[in-house]
N, C-alpha and C. Protein backbone atom coordinates (compact mmCIF):
# COMPACT_ATOMS: atom_id res chain seq x y z
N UNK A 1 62.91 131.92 94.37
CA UNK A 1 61.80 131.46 95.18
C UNK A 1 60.52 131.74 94.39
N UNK A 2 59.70 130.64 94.19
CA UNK A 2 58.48 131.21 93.88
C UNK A 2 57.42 130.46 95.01
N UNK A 3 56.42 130.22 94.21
CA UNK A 3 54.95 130.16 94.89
C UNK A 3 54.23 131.42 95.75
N UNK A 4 53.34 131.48 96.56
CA UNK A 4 52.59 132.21 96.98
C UNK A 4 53.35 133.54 97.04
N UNK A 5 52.55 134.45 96.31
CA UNK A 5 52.93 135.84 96.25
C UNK A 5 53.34 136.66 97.78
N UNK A 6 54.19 136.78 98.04
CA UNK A 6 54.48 137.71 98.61
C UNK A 6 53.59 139.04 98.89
N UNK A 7 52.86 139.25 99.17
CA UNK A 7 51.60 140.81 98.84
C UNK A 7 52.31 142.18 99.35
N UNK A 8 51.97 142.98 98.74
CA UNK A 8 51.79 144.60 98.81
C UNK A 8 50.81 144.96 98.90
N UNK A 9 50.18 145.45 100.18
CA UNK A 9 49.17 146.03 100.20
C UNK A 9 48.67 146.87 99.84
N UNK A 10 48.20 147.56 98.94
CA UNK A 10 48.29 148.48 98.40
C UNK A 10 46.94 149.65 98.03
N UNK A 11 46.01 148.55 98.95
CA UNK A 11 44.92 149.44 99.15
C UNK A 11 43.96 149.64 100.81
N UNK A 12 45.30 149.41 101.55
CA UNK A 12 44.54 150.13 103.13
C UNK A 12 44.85 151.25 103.09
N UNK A 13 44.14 152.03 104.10
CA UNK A 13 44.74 153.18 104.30
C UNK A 13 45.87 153.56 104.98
N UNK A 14 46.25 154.82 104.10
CA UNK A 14 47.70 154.97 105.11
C UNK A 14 47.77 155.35 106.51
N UNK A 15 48.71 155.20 107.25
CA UNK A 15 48.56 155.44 109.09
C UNK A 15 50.03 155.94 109.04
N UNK A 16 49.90 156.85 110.08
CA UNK A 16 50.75 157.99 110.31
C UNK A 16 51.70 157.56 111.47
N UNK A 17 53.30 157.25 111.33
CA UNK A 17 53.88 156.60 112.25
C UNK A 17 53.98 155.32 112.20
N UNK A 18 54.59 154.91 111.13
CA UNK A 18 54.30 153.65 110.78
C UNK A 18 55.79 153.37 109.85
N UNK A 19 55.87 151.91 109.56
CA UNK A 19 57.16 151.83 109.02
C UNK A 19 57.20 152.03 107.23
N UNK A 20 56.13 152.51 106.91
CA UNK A 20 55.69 152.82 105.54
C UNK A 20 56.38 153.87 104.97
N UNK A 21 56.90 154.63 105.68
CA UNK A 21 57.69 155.94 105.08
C UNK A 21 58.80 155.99 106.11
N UNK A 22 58.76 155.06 107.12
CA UNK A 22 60.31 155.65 107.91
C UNK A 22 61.20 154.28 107.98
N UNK A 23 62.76 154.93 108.40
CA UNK A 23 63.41 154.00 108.98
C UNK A 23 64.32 154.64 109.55
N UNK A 24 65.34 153.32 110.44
CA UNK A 24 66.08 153.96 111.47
C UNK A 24 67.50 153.00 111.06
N UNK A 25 68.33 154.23 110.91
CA UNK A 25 69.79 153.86 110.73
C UNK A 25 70.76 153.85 112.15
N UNK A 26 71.58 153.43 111.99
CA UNK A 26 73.15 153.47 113.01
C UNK A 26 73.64 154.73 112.71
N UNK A 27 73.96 155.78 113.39
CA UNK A 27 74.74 157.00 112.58
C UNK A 27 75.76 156.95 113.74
N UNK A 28 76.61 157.85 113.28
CA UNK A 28 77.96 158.36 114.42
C UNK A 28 76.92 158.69 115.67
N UNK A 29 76.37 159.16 115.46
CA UNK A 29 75.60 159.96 116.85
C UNK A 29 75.08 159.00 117.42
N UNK A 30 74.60 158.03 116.79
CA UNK A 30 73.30 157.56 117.85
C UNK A 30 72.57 156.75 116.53
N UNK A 31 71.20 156.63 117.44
CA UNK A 31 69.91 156.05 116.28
C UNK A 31 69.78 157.20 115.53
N UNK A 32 69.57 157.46 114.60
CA UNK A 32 69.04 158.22 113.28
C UNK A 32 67.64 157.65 112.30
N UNK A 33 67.04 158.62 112.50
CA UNK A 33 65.38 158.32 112.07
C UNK A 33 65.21 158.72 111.03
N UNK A 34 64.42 158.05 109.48
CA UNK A 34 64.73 158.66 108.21
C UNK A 34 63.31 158.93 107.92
N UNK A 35 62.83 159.73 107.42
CA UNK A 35 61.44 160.05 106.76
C UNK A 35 60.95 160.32 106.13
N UNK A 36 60.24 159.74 105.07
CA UNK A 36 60.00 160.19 103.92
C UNK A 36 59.05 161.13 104.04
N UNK A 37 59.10 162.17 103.50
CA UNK A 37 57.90 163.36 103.61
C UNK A 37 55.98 162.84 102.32
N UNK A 38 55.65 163.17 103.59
CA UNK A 38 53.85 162.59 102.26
C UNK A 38 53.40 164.13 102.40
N UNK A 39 52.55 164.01 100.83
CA UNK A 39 51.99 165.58 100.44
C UNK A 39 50.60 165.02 100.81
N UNK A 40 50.37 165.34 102.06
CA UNK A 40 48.56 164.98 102.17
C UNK A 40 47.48 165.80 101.90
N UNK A 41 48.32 166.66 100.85
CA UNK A 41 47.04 167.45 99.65
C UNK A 41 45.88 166.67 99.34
N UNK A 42 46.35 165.24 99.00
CA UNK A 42 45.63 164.06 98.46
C UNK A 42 44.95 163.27 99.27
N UNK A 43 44.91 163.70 100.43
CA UNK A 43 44.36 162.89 101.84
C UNK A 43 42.54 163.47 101.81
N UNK A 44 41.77 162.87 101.51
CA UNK A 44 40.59 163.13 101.43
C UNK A 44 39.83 162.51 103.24
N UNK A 45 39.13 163.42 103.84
CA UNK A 45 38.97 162.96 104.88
C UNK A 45 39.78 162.47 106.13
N UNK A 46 41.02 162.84 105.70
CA UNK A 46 42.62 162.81 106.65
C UNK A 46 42.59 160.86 106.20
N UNK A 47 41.92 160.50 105.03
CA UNK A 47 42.67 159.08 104.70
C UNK A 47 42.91 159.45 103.07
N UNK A 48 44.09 157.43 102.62
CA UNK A 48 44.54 157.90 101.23
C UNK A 48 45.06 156.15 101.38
N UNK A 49 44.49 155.93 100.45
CA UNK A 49 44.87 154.59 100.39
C UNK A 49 46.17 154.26 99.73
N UNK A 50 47.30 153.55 100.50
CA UNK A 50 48.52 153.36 100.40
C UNK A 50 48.63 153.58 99.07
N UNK A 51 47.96 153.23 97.67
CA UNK A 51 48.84 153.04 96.26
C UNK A 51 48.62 154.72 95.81
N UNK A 52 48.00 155.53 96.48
CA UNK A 52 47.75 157.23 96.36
C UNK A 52 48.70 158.22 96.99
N UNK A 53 49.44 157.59 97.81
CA UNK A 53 50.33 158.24 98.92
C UNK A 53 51.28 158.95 97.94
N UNK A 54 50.98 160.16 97.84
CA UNK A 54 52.15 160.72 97.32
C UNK A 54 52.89 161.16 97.77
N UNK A 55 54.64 161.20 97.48
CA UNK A 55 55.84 161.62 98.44
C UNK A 55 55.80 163.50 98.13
N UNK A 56 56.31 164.38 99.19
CA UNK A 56 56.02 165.69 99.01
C UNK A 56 57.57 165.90 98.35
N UNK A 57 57.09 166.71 97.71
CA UNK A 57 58.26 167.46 96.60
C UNK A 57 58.65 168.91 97.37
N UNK A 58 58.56 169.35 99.31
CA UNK A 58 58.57 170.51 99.44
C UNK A 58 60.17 170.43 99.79
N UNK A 59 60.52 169.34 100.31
CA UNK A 59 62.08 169.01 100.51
C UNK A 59 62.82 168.33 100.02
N UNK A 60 64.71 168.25 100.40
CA UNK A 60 65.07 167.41 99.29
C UNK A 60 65.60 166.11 100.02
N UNK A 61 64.35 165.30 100.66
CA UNK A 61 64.64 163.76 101.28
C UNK A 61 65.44 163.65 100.92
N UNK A 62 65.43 163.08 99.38
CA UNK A 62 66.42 162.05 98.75
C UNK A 62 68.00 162.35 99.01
N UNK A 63 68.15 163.40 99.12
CA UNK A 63 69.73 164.10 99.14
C UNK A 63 70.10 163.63 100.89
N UNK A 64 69.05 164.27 101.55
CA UNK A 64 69.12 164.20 103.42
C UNK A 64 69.49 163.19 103.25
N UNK A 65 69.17 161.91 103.07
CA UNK A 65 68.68 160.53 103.20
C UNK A 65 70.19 159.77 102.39
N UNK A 66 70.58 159.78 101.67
CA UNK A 66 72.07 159.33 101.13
C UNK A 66 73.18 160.22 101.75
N UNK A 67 73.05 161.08 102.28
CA UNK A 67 74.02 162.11 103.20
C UNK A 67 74.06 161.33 104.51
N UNK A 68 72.96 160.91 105.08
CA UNK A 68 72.87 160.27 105.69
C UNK A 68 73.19 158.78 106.23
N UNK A 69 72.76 158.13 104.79
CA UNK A 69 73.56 156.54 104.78
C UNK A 69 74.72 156.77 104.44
N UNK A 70 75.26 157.70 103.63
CA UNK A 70 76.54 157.89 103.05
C UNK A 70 77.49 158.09 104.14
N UNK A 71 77.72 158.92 105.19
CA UNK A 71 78.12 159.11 106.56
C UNK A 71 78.04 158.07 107.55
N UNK A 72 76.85 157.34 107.55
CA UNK A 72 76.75 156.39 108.72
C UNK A 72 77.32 155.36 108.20
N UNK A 73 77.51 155.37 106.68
CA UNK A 73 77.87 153.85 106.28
C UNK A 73 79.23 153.69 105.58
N UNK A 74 79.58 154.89 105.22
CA UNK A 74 80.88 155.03 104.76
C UNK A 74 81.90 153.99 104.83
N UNK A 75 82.44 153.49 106.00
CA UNK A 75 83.41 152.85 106.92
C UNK A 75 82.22 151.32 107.21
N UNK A 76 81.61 151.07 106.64
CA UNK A 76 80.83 149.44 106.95
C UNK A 76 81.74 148.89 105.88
N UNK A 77 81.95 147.23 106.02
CA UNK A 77 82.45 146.57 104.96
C UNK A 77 81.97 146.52 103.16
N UNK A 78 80.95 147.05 103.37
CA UNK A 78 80.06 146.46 102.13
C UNK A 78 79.95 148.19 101.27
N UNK A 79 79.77 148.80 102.17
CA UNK A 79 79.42 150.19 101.08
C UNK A 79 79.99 150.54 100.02
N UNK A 80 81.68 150.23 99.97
CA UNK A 80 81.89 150.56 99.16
C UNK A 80 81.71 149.60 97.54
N UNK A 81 81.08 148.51 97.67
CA UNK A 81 80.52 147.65 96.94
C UNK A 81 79.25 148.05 96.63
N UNK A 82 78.39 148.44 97.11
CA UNK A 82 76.94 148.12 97.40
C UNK A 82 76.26 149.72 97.02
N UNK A 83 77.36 150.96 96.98
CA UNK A 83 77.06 152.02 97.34
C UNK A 83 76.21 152.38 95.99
N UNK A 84 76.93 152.34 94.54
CA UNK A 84 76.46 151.93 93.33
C UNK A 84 75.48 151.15 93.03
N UNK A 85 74.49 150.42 93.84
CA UNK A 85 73.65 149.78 93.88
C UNK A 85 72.47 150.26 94.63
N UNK A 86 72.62 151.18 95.65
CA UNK A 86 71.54 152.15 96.00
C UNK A 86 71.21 153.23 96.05
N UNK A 87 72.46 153.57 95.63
CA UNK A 87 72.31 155.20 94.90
C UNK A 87 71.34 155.53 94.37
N UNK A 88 70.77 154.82 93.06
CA UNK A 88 70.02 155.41 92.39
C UNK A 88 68.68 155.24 92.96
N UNK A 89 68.61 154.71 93.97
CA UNK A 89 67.25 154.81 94.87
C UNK A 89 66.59 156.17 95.29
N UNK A 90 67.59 156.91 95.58
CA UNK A 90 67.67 158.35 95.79
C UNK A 90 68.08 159.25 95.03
N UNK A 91 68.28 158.99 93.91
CA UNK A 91 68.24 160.16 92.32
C UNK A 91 67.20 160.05 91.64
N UNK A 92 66.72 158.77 91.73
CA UNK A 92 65.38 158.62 90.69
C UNK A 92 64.29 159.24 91.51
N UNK A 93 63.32 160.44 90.57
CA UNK A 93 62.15 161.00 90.90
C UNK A 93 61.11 159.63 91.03
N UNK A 94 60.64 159.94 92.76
CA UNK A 94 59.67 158.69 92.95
C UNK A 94 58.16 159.74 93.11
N UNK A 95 57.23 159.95 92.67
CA UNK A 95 56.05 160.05 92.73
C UNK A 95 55.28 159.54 93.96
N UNK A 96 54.92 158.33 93.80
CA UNK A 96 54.19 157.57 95.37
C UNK A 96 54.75 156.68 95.88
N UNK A 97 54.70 156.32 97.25
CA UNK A 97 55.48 156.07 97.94
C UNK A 97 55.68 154.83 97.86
N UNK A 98 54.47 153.66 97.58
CA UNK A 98 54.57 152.48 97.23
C UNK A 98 55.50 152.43 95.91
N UNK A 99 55.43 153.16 95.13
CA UNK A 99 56.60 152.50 94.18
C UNK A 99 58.05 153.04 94.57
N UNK A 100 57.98 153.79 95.58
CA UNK A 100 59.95 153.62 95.94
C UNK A 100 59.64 152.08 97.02
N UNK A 101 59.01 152.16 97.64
CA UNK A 101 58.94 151.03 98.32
C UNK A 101 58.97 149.76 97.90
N UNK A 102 58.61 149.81 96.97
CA UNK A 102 58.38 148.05 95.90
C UNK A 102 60.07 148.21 95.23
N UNK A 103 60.21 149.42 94.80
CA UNK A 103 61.36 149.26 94.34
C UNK A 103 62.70 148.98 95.00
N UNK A 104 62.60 149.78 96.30
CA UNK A 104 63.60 149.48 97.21
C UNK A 104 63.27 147.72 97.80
N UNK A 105 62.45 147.35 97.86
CA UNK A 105 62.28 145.99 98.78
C UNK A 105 62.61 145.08 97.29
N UNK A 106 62.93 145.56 96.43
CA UNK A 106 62.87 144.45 94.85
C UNK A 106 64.64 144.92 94.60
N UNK A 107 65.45 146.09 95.44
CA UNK A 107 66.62 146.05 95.11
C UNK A 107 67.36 145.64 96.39
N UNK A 108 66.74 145.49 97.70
CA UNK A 108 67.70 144.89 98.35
C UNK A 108 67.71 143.00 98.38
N UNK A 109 66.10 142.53 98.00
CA UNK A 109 66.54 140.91 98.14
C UNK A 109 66.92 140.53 96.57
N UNK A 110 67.34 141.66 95.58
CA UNK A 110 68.33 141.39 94.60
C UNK A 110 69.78 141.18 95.20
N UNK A 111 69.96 142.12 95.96
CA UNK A 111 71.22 142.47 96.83
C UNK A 111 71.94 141.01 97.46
N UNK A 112 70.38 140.64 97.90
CA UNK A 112 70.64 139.31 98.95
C UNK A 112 70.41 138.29 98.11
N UNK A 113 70.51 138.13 96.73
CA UNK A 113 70.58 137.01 96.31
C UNK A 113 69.06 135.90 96.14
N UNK A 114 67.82 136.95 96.47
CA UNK A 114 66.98 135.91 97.09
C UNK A 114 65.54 137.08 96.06
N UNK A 115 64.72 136.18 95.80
CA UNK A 115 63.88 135.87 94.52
C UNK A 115 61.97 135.92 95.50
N UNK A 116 61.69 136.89 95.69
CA UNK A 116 60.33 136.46 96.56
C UNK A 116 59.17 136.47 95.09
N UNK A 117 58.14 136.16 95.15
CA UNK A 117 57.43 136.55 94.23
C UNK A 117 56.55 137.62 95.19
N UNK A 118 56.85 138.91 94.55
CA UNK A 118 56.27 139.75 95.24
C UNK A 118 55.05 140.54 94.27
N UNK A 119 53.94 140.47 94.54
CA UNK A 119 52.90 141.28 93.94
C UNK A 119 52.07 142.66 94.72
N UNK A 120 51.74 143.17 94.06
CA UNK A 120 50.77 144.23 94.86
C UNK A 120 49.29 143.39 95.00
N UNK A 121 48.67 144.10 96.10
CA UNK A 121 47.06 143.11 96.29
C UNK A 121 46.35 144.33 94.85
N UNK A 122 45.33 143.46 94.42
CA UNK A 122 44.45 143.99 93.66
C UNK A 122 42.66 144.81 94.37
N UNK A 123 43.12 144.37 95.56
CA UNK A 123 42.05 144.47 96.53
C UNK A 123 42.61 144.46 97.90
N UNK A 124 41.75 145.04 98.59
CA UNK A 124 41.92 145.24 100.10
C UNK A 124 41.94 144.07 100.58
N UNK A 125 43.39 143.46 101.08
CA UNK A 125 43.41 142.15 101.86
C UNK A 125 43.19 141.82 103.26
N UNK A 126 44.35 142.71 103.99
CA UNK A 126 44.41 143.11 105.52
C UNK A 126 45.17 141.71 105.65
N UNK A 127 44.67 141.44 107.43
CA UNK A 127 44.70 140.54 107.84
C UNK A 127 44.27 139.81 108.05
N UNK A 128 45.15 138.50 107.40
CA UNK A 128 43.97 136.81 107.28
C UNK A 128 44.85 136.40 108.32
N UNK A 129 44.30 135.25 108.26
CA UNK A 129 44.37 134.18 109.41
C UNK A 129 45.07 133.46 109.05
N UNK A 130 45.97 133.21 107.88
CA UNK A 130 47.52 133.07 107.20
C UNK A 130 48.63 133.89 107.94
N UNK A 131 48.29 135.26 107.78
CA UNK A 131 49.46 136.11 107.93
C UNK A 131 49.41 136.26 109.44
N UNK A 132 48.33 136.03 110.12
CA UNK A 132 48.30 135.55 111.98
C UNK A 132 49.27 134.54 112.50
N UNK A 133 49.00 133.41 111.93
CA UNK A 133 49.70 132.15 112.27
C UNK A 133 50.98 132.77 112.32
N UNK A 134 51.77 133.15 110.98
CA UNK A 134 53.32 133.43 111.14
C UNK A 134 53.87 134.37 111.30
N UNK A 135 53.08 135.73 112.26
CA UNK A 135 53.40 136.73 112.56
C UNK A 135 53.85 136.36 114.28
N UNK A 136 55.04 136.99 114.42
CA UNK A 136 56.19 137.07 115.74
C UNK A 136 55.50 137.98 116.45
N UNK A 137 55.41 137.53 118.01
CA UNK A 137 55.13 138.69 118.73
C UNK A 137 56.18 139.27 119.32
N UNK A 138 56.42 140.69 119.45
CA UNK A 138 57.27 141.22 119.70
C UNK A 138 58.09 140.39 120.95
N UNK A 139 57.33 140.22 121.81
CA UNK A 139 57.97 139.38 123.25
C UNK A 139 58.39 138.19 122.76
N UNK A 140 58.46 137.61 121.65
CA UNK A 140 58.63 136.47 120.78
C UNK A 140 60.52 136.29 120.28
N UNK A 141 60.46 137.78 119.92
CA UNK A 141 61.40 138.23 119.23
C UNK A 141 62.74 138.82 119.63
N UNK A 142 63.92 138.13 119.48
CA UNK A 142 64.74 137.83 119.34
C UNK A 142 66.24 138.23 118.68
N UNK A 143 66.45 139.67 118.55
CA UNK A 143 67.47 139.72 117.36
C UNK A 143 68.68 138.84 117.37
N UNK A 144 69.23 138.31 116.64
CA UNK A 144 70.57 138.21 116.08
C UNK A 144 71.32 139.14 115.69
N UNK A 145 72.34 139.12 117.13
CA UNK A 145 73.75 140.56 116.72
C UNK A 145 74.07 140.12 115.55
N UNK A 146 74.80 141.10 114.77
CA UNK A 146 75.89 141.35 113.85
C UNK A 146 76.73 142.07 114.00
N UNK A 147 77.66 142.39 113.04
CA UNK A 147 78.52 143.23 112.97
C UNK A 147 77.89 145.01 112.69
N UNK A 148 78.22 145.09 113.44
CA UNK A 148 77.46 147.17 113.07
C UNK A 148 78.98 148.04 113.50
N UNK A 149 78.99 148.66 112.52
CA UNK A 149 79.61 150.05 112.22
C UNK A 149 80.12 150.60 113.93
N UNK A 150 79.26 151.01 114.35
CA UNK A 150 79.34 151.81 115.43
C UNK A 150 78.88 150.84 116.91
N UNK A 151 79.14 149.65 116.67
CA UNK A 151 78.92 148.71 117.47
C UNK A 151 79.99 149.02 119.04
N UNK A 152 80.87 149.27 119.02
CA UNK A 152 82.06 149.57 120.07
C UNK A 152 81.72 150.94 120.37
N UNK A 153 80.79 152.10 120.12
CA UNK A 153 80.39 153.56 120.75
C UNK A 153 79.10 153.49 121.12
N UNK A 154 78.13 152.33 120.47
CA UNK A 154 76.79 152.18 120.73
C UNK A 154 76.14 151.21 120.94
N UNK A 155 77.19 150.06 121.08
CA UNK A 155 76.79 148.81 121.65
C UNK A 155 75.81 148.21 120.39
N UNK A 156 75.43 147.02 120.22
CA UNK A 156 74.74 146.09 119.14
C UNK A 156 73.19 146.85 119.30
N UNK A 157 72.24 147.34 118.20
CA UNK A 157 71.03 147.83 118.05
C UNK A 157 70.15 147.19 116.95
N UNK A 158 69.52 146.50 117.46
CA UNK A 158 68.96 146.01 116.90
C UNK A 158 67.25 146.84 116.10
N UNK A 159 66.63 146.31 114.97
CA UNK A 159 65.34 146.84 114.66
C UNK A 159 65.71 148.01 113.52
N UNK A 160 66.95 147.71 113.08
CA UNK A 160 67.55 149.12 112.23
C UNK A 160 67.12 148.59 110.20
N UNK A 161 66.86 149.03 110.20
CA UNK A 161 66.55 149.14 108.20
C UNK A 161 67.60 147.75 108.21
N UNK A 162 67.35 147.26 107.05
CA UNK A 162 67.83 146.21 106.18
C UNK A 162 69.03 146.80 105.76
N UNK A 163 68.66 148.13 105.68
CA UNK A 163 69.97 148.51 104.86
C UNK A 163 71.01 148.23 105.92
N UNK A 164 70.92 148.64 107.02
CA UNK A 164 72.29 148.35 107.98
C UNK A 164 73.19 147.02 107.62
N UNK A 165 71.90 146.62 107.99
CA UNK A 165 72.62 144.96 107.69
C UNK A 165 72.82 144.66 106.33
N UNK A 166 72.60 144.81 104.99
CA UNK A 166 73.18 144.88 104.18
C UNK A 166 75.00 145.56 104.00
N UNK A 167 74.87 146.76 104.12
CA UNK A 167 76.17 147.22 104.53
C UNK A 167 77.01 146.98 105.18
N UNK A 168 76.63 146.40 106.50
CA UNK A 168 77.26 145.64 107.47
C UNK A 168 77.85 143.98 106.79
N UNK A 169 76.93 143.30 106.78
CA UNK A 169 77.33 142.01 106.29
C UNK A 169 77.51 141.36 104.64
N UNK A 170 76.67 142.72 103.83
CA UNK A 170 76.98 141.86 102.52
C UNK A 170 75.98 140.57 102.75
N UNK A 171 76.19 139.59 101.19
CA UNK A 171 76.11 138.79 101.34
C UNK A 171 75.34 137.62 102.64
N UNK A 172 76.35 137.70 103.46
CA UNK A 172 76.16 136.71 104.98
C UNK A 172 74.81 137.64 105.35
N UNK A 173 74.64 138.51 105.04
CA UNK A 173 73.14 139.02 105.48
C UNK A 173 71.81 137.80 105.65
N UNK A 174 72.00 137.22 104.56
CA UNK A 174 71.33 135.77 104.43
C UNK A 174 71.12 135.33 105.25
N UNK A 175 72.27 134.78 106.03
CA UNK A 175 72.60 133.87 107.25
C UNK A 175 71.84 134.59 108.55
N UNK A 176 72.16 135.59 108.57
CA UNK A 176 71.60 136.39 110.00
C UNK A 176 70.05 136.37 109.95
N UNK A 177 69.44 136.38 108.69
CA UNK A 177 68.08 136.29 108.42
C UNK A 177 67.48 135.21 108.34
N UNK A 178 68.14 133.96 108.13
CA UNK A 178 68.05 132.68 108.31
C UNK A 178 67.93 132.14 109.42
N UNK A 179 68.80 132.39 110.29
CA UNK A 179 68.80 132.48 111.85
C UNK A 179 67.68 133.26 112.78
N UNK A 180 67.10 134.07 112.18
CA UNK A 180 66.14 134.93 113.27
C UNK A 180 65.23 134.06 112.28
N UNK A 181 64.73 133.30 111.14
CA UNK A 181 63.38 133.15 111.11
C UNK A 181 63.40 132.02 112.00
N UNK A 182 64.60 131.09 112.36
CA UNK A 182 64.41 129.90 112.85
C UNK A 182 63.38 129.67 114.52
């Protein structure tokens, strides 16, 4: 895919509770909430503009966090394919948070077969009146079930990381994403 860049924002400020450092997996238990830890040493005035966000080095996320998919995802169709492919998401020392983020969003639509042209903004973009028009309102929105892991103890959950659905469907991930933009 090319034409119009895809953007990374990369110079608002960061906001606390937000999907910028978290996500939410399927686990045996239940929903499971993942979080990346920020060192807001660097937070001048309690702000830090997203490309400054540094990840804190006081814990060991990366380990929590594949213990985590590793367990919840074990038993999905795809992990044991796919598992070698995100591993190293969580061994490689990430510094700020936008570059695990660019990197992770540049290794799963490798995953999916699909080509965005994705850039970082060079400047503070926000919100135009582009990204209005084709933004879903939640009451809008719609999931498309899939297949999930723990679907028969926790019923279909929708709003879960990409990764689910990667693991879950592989491939056909496409299709399910094809279907909710329609």
């Amino acid at each position: 895919m090319t034409g119009e860049p895809i953007c990374i924002e990369q110079y608002e400020n960061y906001q606390k509770q937000t999907i910028r450092n978290r996500c939410t997996i399927d686990s045996p238990n239940g929903l499971l909430n993942l979080s990346i830890p920020i060192d807001r040493s660097t937070f001048v005035s309690g702000k830090c503009q997203m490309k400054d966000v540094r990840i804190s080095t006081h814990c060991d996320w990366q380990h929590q966090h594949w213990y985590a998919l590793e367990t919840s995802y074990y038993n999905s169709p795809f992990f044991e394919y796919l598992q070698d492919d995100i591993r190293p998401m969580y061994e490689h020392h990430w510094d700020f948070l936008v570059d695990f983020n660019e990197a992770l969003i540049g290794k799963c639509c490798e995953l999916l077969d699909i080509s965005p042209n994705l850039a970082r903004t060079s400047y503070y973009i926000g919100l135009t009146a582009h990204s209005n028009e084709s933004a879903v309102s939640e009451k809008d929105f719609h999931p498309i079930p899939y297949y999930q892991v723990f679907q028969q103890k926790h019923g279909f959950l929708p709003n879960l990381s990409i990764i689910d659905l990667i693991f879950n469907m592989g491939k056909e991930s496409t299709l399910i994403l094809t279907q909710q933009a329609q």
